[in-house]
Each structure stands twice: as C-alpha cells, then as structure tokens.
PDB file of N, CA and C in Angstrom:
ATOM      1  N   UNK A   1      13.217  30.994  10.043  1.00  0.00           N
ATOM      2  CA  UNK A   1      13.673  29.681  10.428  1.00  0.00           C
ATOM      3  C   UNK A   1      13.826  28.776   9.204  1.00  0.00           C
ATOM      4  N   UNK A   2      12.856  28.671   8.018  1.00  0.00           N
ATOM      5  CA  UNK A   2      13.117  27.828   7.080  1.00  0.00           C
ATOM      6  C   UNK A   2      14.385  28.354   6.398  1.00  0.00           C
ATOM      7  N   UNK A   3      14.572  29.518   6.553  1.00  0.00           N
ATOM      8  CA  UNK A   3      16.008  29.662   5.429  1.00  0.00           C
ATOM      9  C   UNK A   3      17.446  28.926   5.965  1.00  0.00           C
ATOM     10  N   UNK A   4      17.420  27.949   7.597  1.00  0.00           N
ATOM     11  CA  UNK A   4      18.002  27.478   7.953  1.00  0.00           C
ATOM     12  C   UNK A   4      18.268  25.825   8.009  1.00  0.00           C
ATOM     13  N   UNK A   5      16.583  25.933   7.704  1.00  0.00           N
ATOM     14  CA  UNK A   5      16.009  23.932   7.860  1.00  0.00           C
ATOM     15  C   UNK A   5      17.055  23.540   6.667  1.00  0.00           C
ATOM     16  N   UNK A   6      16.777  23.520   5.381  1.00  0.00           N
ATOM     17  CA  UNK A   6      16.970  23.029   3.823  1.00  0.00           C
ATOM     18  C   UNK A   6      18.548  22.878   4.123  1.00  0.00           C
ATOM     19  N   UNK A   7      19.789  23.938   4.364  1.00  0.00           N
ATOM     20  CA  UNK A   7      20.567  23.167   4.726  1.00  0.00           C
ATOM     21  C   UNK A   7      21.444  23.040   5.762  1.00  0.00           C
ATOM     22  N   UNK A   8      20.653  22.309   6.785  1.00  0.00           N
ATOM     23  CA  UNK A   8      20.669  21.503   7.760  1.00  0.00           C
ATOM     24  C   UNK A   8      20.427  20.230   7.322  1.00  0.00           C
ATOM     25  N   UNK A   9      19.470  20.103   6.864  1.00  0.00           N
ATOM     26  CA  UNK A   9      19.006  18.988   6.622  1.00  0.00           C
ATOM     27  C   UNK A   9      19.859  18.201   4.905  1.00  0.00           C
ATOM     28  N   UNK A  10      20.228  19.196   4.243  1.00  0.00           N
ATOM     29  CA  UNK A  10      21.013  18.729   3.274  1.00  0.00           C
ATOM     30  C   UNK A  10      22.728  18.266   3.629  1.00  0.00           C
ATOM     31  N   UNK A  11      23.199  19.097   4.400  1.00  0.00           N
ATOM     32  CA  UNK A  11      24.640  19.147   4.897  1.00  0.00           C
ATOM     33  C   UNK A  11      24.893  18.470   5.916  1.00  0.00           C
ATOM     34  N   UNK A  12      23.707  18.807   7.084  1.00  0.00           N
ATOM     35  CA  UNK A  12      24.036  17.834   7.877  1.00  0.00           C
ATOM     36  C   UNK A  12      23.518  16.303   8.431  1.00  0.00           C
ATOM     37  N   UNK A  13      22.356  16.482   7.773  1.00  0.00           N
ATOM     38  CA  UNK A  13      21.389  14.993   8.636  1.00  0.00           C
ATOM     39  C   UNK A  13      21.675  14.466   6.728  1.00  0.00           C
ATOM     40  N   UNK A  14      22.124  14.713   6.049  1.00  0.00           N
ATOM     41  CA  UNK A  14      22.441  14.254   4.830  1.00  0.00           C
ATOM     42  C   UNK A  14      21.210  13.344   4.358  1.00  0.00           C
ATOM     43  N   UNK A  15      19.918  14.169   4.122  1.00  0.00           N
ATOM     44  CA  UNK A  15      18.634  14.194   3.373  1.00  0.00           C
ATOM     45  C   UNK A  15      19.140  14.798   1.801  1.00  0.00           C
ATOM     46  N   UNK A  16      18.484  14.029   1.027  1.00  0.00           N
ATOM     47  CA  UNK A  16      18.545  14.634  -0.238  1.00  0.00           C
ATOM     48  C   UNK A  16      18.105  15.779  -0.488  1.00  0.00           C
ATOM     49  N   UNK A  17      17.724  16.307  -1.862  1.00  0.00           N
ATOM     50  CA  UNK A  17      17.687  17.702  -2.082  1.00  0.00           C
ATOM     51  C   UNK A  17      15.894  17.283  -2.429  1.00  0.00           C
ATOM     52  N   UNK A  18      15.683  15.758  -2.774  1.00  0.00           N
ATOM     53  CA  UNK A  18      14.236  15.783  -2.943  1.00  0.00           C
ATOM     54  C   UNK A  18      13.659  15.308  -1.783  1.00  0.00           C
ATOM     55  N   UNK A  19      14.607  14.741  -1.191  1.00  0.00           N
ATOM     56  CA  UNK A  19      13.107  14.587   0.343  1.00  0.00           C
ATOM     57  C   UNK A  19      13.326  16.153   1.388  1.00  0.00           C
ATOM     58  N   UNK A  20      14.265  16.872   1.276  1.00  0.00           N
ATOM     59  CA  UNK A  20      14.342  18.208   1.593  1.00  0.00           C
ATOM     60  C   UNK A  20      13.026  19.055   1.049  1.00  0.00           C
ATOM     61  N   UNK A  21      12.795  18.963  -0.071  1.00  0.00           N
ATOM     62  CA  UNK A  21      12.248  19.755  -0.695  1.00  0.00           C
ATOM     63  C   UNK A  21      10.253  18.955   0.079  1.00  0.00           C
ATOM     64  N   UNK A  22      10.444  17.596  -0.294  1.00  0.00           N
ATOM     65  CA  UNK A  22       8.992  17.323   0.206  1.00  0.00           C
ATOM     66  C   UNK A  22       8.887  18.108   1.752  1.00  0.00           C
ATOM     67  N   UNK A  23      10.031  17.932   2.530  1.00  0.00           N
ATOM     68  CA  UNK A  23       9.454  18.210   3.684  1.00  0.00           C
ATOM     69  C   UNK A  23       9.031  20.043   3.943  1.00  0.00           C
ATOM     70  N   UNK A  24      10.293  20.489   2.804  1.00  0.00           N
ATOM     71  CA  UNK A  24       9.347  22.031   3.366  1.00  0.00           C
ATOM     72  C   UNK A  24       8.224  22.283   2.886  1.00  0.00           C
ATOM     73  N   UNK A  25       8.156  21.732   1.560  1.00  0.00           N
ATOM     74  CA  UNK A  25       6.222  21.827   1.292  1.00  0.00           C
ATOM     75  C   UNK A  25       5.663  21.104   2.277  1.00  0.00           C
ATOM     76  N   UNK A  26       5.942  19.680   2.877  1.00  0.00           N
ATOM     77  CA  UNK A  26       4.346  19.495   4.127  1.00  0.00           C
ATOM     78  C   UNK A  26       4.722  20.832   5.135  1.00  0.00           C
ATOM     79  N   UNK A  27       6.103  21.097   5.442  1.00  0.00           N
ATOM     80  CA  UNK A  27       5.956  22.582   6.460  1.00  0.00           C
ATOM     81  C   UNK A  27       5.450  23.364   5.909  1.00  0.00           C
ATOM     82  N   UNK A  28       5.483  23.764   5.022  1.00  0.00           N
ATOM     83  CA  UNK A  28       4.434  25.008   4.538  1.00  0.00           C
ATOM     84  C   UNK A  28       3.057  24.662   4.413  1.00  0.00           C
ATOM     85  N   UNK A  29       2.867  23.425   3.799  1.00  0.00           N
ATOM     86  CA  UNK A  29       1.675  23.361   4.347  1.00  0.00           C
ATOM     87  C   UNK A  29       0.671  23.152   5.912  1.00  0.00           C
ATOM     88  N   UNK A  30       1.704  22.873   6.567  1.00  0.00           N
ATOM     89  CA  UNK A  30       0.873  22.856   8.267  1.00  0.00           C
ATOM     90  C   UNK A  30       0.837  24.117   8.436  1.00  0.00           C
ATOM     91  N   UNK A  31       2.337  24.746   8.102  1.00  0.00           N
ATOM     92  CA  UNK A  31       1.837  26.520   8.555  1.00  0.00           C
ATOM     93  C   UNK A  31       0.890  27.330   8.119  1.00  0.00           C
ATOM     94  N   UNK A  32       0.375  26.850   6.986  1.00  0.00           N
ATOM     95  CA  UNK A  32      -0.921  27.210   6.676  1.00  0.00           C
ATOM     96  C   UNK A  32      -2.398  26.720   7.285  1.00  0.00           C
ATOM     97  N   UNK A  33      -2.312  25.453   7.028  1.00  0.00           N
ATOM     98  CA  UNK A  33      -3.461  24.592   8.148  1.00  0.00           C
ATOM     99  C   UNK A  33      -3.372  25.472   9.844  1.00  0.00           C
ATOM    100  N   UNK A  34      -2.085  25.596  10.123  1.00  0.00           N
ATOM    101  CA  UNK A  34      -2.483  26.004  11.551  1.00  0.00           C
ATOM    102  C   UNK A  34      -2.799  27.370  11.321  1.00  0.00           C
ATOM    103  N   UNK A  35      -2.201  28.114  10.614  1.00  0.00           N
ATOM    104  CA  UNK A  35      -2.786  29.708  10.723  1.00  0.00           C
ATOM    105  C   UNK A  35      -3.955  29.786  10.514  1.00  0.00           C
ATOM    106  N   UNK A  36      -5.167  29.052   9.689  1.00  0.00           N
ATOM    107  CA  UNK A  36      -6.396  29.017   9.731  1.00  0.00           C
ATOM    108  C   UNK A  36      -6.829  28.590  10.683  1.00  0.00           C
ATOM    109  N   UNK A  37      -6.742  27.496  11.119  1.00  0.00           N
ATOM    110  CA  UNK A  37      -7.193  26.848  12.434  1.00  0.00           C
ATOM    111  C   UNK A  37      -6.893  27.722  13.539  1.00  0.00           C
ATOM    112  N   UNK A  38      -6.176  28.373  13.737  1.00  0.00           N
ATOM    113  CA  UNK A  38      -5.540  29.207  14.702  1.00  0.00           C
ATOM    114  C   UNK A  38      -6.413  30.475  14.667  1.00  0.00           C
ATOM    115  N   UNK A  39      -6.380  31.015  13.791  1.00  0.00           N
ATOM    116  CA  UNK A  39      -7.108  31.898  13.430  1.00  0.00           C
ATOM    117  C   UNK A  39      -9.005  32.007  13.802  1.00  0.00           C
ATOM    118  N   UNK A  40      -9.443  30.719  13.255  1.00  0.00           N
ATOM    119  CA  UNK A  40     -10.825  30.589  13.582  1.00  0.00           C
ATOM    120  C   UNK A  40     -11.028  30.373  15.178  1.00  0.00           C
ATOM    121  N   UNK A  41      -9.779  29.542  15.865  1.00  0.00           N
ATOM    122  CA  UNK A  41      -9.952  29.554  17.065  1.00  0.00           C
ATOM    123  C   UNK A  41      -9.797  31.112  18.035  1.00  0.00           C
ATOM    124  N   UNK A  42      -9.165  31.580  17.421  1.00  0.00           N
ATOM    125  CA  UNK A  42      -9.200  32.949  18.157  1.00  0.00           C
ATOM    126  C   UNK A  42     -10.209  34.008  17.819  1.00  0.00           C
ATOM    127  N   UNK A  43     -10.652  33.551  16.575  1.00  0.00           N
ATOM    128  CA  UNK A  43     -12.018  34.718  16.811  1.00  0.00           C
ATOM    129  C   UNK A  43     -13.153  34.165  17.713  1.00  0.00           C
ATOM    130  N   UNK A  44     -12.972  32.739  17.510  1.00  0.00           N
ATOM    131  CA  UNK A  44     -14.194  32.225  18.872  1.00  0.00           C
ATOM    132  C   UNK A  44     -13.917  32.259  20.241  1.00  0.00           C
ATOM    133  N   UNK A  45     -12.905  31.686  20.721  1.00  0.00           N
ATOM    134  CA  UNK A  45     -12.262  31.801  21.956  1.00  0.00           C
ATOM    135  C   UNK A  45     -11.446  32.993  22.636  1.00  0.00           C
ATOM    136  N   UNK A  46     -11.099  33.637  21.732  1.00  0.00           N
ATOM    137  CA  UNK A  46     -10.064  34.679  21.973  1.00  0.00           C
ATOM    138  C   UNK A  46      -9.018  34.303  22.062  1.00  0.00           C
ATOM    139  N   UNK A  47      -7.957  35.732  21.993  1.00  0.00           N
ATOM    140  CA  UNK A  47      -6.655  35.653  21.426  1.00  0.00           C
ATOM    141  C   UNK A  47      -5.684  34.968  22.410  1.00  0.00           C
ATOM    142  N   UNK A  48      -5.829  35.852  23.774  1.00  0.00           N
ATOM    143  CA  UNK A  48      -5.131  35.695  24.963  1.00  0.00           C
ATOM    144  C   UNK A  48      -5.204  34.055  24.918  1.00  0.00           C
ATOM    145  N   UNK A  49      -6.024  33.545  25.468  1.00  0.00           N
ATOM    146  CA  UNK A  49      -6.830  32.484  25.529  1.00  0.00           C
ATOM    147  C   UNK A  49      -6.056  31.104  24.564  1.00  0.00           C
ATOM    148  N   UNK A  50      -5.735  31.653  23.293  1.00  0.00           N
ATOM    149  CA  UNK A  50      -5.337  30.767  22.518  1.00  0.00           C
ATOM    150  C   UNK A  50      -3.693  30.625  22.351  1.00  0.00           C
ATOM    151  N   UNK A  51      -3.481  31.409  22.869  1.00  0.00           N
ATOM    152  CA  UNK A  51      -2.019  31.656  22.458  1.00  0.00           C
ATOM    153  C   UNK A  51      -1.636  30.915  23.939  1.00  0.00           C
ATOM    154  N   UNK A  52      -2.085  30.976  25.098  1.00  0.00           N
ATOM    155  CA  UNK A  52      -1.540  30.090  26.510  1.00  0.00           C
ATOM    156  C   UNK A  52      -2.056  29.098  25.637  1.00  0.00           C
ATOM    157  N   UNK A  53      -2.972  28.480  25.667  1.00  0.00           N
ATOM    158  CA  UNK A  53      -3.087  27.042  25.243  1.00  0.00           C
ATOM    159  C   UNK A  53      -2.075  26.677  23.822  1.00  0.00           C
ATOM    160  N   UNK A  54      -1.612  27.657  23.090  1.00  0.00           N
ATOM    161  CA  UNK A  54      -0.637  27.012  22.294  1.00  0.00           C
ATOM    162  C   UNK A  54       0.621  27.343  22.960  1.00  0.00           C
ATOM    163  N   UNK A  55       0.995  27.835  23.645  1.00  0.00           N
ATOM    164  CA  UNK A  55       2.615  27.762  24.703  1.00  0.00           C
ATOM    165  C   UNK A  55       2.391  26.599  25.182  1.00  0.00           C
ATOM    166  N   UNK A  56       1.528  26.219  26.340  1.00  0.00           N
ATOM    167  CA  UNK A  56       1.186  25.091  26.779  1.00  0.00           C
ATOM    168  C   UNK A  56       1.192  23.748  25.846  1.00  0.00           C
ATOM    169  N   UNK A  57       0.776  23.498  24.506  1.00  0.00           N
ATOM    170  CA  UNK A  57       1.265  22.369  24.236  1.00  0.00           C
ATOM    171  C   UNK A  57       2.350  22.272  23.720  1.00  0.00           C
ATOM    172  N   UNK A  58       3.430  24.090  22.966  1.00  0.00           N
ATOM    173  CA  UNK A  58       4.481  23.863  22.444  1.00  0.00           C
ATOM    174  C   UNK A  58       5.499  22.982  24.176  1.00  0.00           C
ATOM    175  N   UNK A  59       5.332  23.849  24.712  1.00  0.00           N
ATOM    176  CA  UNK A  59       6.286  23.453  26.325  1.00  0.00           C
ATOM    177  C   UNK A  59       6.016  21.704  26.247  1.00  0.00           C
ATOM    178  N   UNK A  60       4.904  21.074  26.398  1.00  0.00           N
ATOM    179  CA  UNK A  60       4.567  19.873  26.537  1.00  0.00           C
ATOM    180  C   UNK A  60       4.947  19.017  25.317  1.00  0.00           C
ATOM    181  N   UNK A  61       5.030  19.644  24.887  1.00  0.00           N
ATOM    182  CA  UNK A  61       5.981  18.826  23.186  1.00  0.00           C
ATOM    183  C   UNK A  61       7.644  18.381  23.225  1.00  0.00           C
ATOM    184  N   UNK A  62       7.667  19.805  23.993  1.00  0.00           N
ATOM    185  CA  UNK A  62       9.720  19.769  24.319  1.00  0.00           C
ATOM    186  C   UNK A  62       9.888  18.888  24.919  1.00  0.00           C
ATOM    187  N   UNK A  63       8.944  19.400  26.144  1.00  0.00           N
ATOM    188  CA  UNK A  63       9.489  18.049  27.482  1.00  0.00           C
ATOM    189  C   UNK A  63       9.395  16.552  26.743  1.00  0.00           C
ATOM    190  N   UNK A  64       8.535  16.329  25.902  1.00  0.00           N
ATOM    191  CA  UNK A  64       8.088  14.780  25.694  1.00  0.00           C
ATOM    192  C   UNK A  64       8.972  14.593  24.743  1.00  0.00           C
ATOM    193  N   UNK A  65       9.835  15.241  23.690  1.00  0.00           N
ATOM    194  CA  UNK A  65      10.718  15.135  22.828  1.00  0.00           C
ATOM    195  C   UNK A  65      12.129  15.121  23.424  1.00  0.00           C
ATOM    196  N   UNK A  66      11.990  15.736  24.687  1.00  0.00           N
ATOM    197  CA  UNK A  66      13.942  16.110  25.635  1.00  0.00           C
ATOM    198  C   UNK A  66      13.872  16.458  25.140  1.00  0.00           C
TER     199      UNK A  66
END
C-alpha cells in the first residue's frame, strides 16, 4: 500500500515531496507502535480474540469517516 500513498499524495492531493515524506515516516512509525502493541496483546489475550477486536474498530472507523 505505501508504494501507492507518496504519489497520491504528491500528484494528486498536491502535498509536497517534504510533508509526503514526514507523513510516511509517522506511518511507519505507527506500523511499528501497533505491531508491538499488537503483538503483546496477543500473547496475553490471544490471537483470535485480537484480531475481531481489531476488525471491529477498523469497521467502526469507516462508518465514522463515510
């Protein structure tokens, strides 16, 4: 998916090449924050377990975004 964000966001929402660039480093950095977090939550809670509760708030994100 990121090899698509950078230009999108350069070509079409006409973001520069430096606020492009900040935003995929904070994305890379959440995707890291959540894979740990994600991670610790599933060795405590389990896998099954964590993965409905993350469908469940991705779904609840869409709806609240349309």
């Amino acid at each position: 998916m990121n090899t698509y964000v950078s230009p999108y966001l350069v070509q079409v929402l006409h973001y520069s090449i430096s606020e492009t660039g900040l935003l995929m480093l904070v994305l890379g950095l959440i995707g890291v924050l959540g894979a740990r977090l994600g991670g610790h939550a599933a060795d405590k809670w389990g896998t099954k377990r964590i993965i409905l509760v993350a469908f469940s708030k991705q779904k609840q994100a869409q709806i609240v975004s349309g």
